[in-house]
N, C-alpha and C. Protein backbone atom coordinates (compact mmCIF):
# COMPACT_ATOMS: atom_id res chain seq x y z
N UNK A 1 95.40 73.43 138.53
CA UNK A 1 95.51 74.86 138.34
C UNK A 1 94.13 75.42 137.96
N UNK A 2 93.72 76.16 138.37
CA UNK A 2 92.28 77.13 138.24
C UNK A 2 92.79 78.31 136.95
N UNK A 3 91.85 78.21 136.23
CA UNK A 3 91.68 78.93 135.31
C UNK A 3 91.73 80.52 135.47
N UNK A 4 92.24 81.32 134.66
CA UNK A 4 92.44 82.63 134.49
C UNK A 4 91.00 82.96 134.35
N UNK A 5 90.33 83.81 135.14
CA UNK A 5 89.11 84.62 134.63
C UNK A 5 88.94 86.32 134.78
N UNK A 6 88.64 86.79 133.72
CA UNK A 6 88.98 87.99 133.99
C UNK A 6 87.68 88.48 134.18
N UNK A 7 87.57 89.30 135.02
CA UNK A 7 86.33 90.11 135.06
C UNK A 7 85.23 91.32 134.74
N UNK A 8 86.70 91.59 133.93
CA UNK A 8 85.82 92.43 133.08
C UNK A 8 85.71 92.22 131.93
N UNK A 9 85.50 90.75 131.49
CA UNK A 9 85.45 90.65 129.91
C UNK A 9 83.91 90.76 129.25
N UNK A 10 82.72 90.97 129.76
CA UNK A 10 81.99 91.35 128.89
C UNK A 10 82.01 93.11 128.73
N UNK A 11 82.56 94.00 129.68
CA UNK A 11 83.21 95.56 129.13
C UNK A 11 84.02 95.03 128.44
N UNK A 12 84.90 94.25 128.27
CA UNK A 12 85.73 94.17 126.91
C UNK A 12 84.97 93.93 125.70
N UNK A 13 83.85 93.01 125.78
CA UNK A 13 83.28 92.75 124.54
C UNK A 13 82.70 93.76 124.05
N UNK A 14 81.92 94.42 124.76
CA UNK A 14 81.26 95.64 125.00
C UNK A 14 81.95 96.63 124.06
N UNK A 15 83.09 96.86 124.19
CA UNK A 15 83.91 97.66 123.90
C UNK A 15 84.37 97.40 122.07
N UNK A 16 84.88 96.17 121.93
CA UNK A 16 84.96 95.26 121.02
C UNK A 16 83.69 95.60 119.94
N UNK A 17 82.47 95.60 120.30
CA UNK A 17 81.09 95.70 119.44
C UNK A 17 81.37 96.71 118.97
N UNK A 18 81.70 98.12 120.02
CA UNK A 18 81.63 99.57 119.60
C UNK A 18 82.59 99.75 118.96
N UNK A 19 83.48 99.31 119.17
CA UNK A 19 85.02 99.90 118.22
C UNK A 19 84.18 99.10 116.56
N UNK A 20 83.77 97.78 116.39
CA UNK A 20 83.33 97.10 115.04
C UNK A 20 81.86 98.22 114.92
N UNK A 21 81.31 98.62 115.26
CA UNK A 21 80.32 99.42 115.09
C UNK A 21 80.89 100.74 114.18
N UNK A 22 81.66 101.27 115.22
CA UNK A 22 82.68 102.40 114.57
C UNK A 22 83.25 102.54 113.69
N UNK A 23 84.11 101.01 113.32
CA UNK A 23 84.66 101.01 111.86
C UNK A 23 83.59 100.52 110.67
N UNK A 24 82.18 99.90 111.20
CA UNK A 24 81.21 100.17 110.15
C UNK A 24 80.38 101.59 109.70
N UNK A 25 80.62 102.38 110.54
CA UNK A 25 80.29 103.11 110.03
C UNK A 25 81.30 104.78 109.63
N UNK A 26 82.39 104.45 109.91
CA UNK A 26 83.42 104.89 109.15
C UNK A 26 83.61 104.27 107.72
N UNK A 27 83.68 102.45 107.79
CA UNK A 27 83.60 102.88 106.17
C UNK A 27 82.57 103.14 105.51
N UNK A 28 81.23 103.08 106.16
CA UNK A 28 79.66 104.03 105.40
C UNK A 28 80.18 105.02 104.85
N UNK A 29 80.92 106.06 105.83
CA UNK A 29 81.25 107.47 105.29
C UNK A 29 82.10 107.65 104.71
N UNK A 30 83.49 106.85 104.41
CA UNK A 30 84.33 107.12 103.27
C UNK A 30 83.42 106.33 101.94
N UNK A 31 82.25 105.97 101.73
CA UNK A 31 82.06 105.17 100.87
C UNK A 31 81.30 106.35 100.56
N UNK A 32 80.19 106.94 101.10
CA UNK A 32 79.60 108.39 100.87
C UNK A 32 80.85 109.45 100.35
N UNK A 33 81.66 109.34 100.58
CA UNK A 33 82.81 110.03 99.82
C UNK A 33 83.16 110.13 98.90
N UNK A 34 83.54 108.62 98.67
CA UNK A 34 84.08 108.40 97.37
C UNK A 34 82.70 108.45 96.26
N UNK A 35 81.74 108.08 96.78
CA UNK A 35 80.41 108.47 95.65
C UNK A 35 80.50 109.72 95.02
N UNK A 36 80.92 110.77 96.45
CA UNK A 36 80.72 111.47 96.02
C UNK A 36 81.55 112.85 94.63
N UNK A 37 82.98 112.10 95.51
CA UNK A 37 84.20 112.32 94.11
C UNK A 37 84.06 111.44 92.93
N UNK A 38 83.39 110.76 92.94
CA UNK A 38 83.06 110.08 91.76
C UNK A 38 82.13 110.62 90.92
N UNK A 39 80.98 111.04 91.80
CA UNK A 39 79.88 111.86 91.10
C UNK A 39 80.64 113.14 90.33
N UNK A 40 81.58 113.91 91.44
CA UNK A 40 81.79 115.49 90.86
C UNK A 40 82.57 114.75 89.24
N UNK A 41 83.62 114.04 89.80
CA UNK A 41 84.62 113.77 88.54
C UNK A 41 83.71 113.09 87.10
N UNK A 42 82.04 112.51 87.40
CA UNK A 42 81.74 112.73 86.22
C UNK A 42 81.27 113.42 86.05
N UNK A 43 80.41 114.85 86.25
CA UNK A 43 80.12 115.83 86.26
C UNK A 43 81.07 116.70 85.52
N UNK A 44 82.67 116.57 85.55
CA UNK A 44 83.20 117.60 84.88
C UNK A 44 83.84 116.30 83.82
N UNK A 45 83.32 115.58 83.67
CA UNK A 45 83.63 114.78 82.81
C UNK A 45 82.72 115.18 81.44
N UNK A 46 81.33 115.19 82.04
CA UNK A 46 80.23 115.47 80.93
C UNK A 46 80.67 117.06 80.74
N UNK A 47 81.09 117.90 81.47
CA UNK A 47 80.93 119.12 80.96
C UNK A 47 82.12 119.30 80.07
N UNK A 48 83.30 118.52 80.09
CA UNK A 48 84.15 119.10 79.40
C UNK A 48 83.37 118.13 77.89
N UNK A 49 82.81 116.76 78.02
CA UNK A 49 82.69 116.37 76.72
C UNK A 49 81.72 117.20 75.93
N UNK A 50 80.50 118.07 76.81
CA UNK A 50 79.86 118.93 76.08
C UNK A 50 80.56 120.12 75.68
N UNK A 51 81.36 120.52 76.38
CA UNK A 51 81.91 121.86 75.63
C UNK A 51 83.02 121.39 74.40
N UNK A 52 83.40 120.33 74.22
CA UNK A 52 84.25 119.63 73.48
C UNK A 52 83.30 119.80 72.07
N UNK A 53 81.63 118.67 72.35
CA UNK A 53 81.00 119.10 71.09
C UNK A 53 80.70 120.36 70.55
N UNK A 54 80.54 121.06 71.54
CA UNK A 54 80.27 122.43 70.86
C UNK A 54 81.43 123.38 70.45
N UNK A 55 82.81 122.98 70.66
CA UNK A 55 83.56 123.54 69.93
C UNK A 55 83.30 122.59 68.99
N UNK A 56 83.16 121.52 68.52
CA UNK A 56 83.32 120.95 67.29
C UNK A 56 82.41 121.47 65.98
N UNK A 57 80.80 121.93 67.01
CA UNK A 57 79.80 122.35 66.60
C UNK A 57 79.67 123.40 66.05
N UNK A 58 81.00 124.28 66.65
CA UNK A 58 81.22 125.74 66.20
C UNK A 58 81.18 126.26 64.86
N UNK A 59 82.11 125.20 64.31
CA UNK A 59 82.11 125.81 63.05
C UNK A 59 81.11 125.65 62.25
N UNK A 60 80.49 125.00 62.17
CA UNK A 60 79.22 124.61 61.31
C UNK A 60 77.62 125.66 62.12
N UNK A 61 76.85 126.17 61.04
CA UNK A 61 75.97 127.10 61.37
C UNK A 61 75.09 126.45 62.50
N UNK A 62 75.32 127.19 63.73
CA UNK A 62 74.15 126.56 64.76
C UNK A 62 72.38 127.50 64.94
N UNK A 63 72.13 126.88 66.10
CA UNK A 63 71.36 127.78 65.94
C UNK A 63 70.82 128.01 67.73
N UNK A 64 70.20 129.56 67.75
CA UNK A 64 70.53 129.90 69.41
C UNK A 64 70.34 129.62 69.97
N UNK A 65 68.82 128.78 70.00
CA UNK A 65 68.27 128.09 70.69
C UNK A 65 68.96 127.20 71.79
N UNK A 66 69.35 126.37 70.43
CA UNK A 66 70.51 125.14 71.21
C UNK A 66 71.37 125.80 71.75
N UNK A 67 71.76 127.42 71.83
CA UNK A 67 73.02 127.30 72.52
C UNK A 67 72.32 127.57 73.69
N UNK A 68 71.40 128.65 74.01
CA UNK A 68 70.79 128.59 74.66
C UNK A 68 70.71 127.41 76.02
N UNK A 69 70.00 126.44 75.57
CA UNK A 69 70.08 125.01 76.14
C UNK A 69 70.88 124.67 76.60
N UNK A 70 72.16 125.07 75.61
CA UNK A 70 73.54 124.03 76.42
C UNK A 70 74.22 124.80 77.11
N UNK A 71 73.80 126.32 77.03
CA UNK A 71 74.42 127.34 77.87
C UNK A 71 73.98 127.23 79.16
N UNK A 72 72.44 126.96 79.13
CA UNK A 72 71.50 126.56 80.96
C UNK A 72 72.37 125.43 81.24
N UNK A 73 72.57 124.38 80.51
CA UNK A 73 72.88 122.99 80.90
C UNK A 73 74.38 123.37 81.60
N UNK A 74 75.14 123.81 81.11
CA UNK A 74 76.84 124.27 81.33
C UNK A 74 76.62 124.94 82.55
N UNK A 75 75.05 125.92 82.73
CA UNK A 75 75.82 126.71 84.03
C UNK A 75 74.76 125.41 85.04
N UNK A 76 74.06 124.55 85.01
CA UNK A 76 73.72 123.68 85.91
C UNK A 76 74.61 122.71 86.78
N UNK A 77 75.58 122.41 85.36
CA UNK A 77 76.28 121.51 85.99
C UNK A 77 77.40 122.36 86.38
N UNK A 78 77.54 123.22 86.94
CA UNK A 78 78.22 124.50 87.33
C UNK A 78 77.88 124.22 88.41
N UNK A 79 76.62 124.55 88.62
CA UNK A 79 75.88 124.81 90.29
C UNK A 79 75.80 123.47 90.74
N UNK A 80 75.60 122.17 90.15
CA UNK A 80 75.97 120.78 90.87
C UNK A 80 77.07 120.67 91.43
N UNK A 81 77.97 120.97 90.35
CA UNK A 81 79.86 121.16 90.69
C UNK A 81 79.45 121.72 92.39
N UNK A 82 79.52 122.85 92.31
CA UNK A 82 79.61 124.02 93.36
C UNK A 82 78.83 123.16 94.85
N UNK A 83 77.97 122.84 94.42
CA UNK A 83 76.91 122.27 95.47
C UNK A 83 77.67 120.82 95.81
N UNK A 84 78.07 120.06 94.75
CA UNK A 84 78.73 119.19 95.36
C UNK A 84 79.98 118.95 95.78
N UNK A 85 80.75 119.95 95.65
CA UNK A 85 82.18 120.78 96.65
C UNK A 85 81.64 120.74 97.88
N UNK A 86 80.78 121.52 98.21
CA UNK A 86 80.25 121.59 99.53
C UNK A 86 79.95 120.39 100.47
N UNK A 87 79.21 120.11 99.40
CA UNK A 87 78.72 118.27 99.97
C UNK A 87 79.52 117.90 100.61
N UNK A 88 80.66 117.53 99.26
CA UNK A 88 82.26 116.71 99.99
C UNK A 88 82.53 117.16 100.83
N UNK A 89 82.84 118.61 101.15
CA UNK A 89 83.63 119.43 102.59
C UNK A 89 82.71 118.64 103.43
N UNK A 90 81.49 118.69 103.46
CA UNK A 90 80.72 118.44 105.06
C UNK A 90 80.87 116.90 105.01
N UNK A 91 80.81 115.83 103.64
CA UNK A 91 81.24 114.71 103.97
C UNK A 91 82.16 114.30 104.53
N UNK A 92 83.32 115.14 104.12
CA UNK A 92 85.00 114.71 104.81
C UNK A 92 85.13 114.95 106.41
N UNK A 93 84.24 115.99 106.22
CA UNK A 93 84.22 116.02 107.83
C UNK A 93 83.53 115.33 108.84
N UNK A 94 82.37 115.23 108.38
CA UNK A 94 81.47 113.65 109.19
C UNK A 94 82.92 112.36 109.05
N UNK A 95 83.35 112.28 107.88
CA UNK A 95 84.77 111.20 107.95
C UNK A 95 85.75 111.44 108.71
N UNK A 96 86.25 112.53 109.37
CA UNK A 96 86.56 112.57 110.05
C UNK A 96 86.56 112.75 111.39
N UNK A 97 85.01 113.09 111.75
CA UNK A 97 84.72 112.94 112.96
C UNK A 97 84.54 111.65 113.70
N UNK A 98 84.14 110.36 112.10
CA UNK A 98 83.81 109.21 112.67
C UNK A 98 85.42 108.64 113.01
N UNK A 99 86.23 108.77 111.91
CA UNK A 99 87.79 108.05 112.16
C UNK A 99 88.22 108.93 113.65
N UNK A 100 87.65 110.04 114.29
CA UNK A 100 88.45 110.10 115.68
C UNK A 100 87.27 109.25 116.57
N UNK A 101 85.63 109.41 116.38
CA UNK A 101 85.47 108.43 117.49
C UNK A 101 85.95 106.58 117.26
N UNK A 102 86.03 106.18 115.69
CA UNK A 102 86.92 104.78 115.83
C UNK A 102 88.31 104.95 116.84
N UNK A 103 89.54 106.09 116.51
CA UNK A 103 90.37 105.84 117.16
C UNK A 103 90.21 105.87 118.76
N UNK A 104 88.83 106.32 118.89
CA UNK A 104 89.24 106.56 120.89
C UNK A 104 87.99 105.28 121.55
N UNK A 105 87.69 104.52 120.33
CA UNK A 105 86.75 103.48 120.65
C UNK A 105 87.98 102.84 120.89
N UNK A 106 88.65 102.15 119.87
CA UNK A 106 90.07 101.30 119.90
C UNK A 106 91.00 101.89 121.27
N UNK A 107 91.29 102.70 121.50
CA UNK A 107 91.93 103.26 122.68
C UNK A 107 91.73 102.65 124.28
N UNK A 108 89.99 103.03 124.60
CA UNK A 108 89.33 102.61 125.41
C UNK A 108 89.32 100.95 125.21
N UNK A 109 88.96 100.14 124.28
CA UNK A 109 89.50 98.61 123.81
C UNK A 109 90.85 98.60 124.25
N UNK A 110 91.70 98.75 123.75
CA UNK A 110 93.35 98.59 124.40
C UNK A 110 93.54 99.01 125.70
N UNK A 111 92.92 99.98 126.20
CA UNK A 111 93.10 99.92 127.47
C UNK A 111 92.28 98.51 128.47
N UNK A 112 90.93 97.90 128.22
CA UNK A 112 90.68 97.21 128.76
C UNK A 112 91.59 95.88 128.74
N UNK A 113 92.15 96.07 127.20
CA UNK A 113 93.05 94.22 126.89
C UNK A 113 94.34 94.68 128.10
N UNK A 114 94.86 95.52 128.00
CA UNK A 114 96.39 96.00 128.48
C UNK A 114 95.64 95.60 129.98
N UNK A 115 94.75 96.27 130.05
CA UNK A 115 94.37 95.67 131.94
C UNK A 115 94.18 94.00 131.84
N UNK A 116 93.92 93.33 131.10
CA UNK A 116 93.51 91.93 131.29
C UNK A 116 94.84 91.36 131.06
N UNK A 117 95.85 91.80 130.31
CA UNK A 117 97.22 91.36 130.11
C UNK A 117 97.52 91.57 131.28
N UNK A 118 97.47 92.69 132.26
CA UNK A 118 98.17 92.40 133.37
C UNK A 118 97.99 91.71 134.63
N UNK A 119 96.38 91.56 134.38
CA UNK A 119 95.88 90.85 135.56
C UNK A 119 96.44 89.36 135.29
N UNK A 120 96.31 89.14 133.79
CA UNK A 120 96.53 87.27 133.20
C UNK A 120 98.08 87.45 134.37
N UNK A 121 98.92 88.72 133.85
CA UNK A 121 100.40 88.04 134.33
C UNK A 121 100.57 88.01 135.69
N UNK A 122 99.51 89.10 136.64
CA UNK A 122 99.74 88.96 138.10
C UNK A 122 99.31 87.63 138.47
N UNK A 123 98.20 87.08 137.59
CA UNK A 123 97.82 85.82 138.14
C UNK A 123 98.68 84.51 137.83
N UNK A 124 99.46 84.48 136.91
CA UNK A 124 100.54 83.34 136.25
C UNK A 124 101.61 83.61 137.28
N UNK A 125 101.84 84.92 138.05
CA UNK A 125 102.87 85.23 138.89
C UNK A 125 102.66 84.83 139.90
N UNK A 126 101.35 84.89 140.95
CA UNK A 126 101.16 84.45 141.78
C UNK A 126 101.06 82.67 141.44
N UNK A 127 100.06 82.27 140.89
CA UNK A 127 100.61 80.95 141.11
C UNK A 127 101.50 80.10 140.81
N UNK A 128 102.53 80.66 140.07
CA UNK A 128 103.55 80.20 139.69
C UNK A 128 104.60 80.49 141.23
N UNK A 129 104.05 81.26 142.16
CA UNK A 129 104.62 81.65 143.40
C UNK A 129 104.16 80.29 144.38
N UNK A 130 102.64 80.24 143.93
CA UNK A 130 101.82 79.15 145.19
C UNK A 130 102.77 77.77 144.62
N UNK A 131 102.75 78.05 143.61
CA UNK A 131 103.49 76.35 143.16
C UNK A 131 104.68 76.09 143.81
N UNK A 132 105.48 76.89 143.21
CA UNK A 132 106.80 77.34 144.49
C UNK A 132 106.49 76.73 145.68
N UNK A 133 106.19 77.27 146.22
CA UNK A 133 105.65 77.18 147.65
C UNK A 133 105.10 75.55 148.24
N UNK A 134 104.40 75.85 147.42
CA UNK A 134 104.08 74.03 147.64
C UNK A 134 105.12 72.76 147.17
N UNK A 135 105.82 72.99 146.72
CA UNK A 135 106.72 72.17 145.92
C UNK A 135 108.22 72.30 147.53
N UNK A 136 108.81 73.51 147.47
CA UNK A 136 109.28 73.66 148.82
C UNK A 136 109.14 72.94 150.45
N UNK A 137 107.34 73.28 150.59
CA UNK A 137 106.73 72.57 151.48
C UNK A 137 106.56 71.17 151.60
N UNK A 138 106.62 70.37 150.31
CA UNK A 138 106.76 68.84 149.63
C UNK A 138 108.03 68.57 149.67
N UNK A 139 109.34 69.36 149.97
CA UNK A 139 110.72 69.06 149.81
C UNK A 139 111.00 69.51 150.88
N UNK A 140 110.86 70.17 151.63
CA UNK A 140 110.96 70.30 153.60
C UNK A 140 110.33 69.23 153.99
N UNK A 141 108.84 68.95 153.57
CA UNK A 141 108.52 67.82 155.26
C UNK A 141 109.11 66.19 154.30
N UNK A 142 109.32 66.12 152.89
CA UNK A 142 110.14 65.16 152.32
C UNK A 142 111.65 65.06 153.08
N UNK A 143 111.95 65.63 153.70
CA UNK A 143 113.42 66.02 153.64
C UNK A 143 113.64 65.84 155.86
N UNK A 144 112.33 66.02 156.13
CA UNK A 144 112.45 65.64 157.30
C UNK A 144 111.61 64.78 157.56
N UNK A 145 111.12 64.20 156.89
CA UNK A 145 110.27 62.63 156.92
C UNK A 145 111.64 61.96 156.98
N UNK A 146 112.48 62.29 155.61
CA UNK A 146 113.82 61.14 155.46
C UNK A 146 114.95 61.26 157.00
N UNK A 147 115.18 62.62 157.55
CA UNK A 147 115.75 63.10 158.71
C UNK A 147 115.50 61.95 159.97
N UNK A 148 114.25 62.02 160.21
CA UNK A 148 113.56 61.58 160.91
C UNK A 148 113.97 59.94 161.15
N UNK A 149 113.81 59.45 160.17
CA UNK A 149 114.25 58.18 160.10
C UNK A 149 115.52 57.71 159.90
């Protein structure tokens, strides 16, 4: 029996690289993501613990300066907040532009395997036909070899 060869298996590999290409750099960008909800969530982490001290600070005589300071500092990490909302929006969306070209990398991949699945079965069909055939042809001239005599 001769071996199954398919012919388009280096476009399959081909294909194979790009789809693993794709999901490396899909998870690049959910990883740029999550940095980046990580960053905001400590960001309002520090701001609530600073406004926490300075209610504590309240009651005891301050002085303006410092509020001053922590008043710039409060509206900075305001404008980080704000700036890094934005960030995320345009990150999520690079994430999702990469998770649709992974899904239509994988697509184009399944379509090449689904073609090699069918060629494997036209070819197991046909010679599972030639075998037939020959086995028949071995049991006809068997069968009139024995006739014969």
């Amino acid at each position: 029996m001769k071996n199954f060869r398919y012919r388009l298996q280096a476009l399959l590999k081909v294909r194979e690289h790009i789809e693993r290409e794709r999901q490396k750099q899909l998870a690049f960008t959910t990883q740029k993501v999550l940095d980046q909800k990580n960053e905001l969530v400590t960001i309002d982490q520090t701001r609530t613990s600073i406004m926490d001290n300075q209610r504590e600070r309240s009651h005891k005589p301050f002085c303006v300066a410092e509020m001053l300071v922590v008043s710039r500092y409060l509206q900075k990490l305001k404008r980080d907040t704000l700036v890094g909302d934005e960030l995320l929006k345009v990150l999520k969306k690079d994430e999702e532009a990469k998770r649709k070209q992974l899904l239509e990398a994988a697509r184009e991949r399944k379509k090449y395997e689904k073609l090699k699945e069918r060629q494997r079965e036209r070819f197991m069909k046909e010679f599972e036909q030639a075998s037939a055939k020959e086995s028949d042809e071995i049991a006809i001239t068997t069968y009139r070899y024995k006739k014969k005599k």
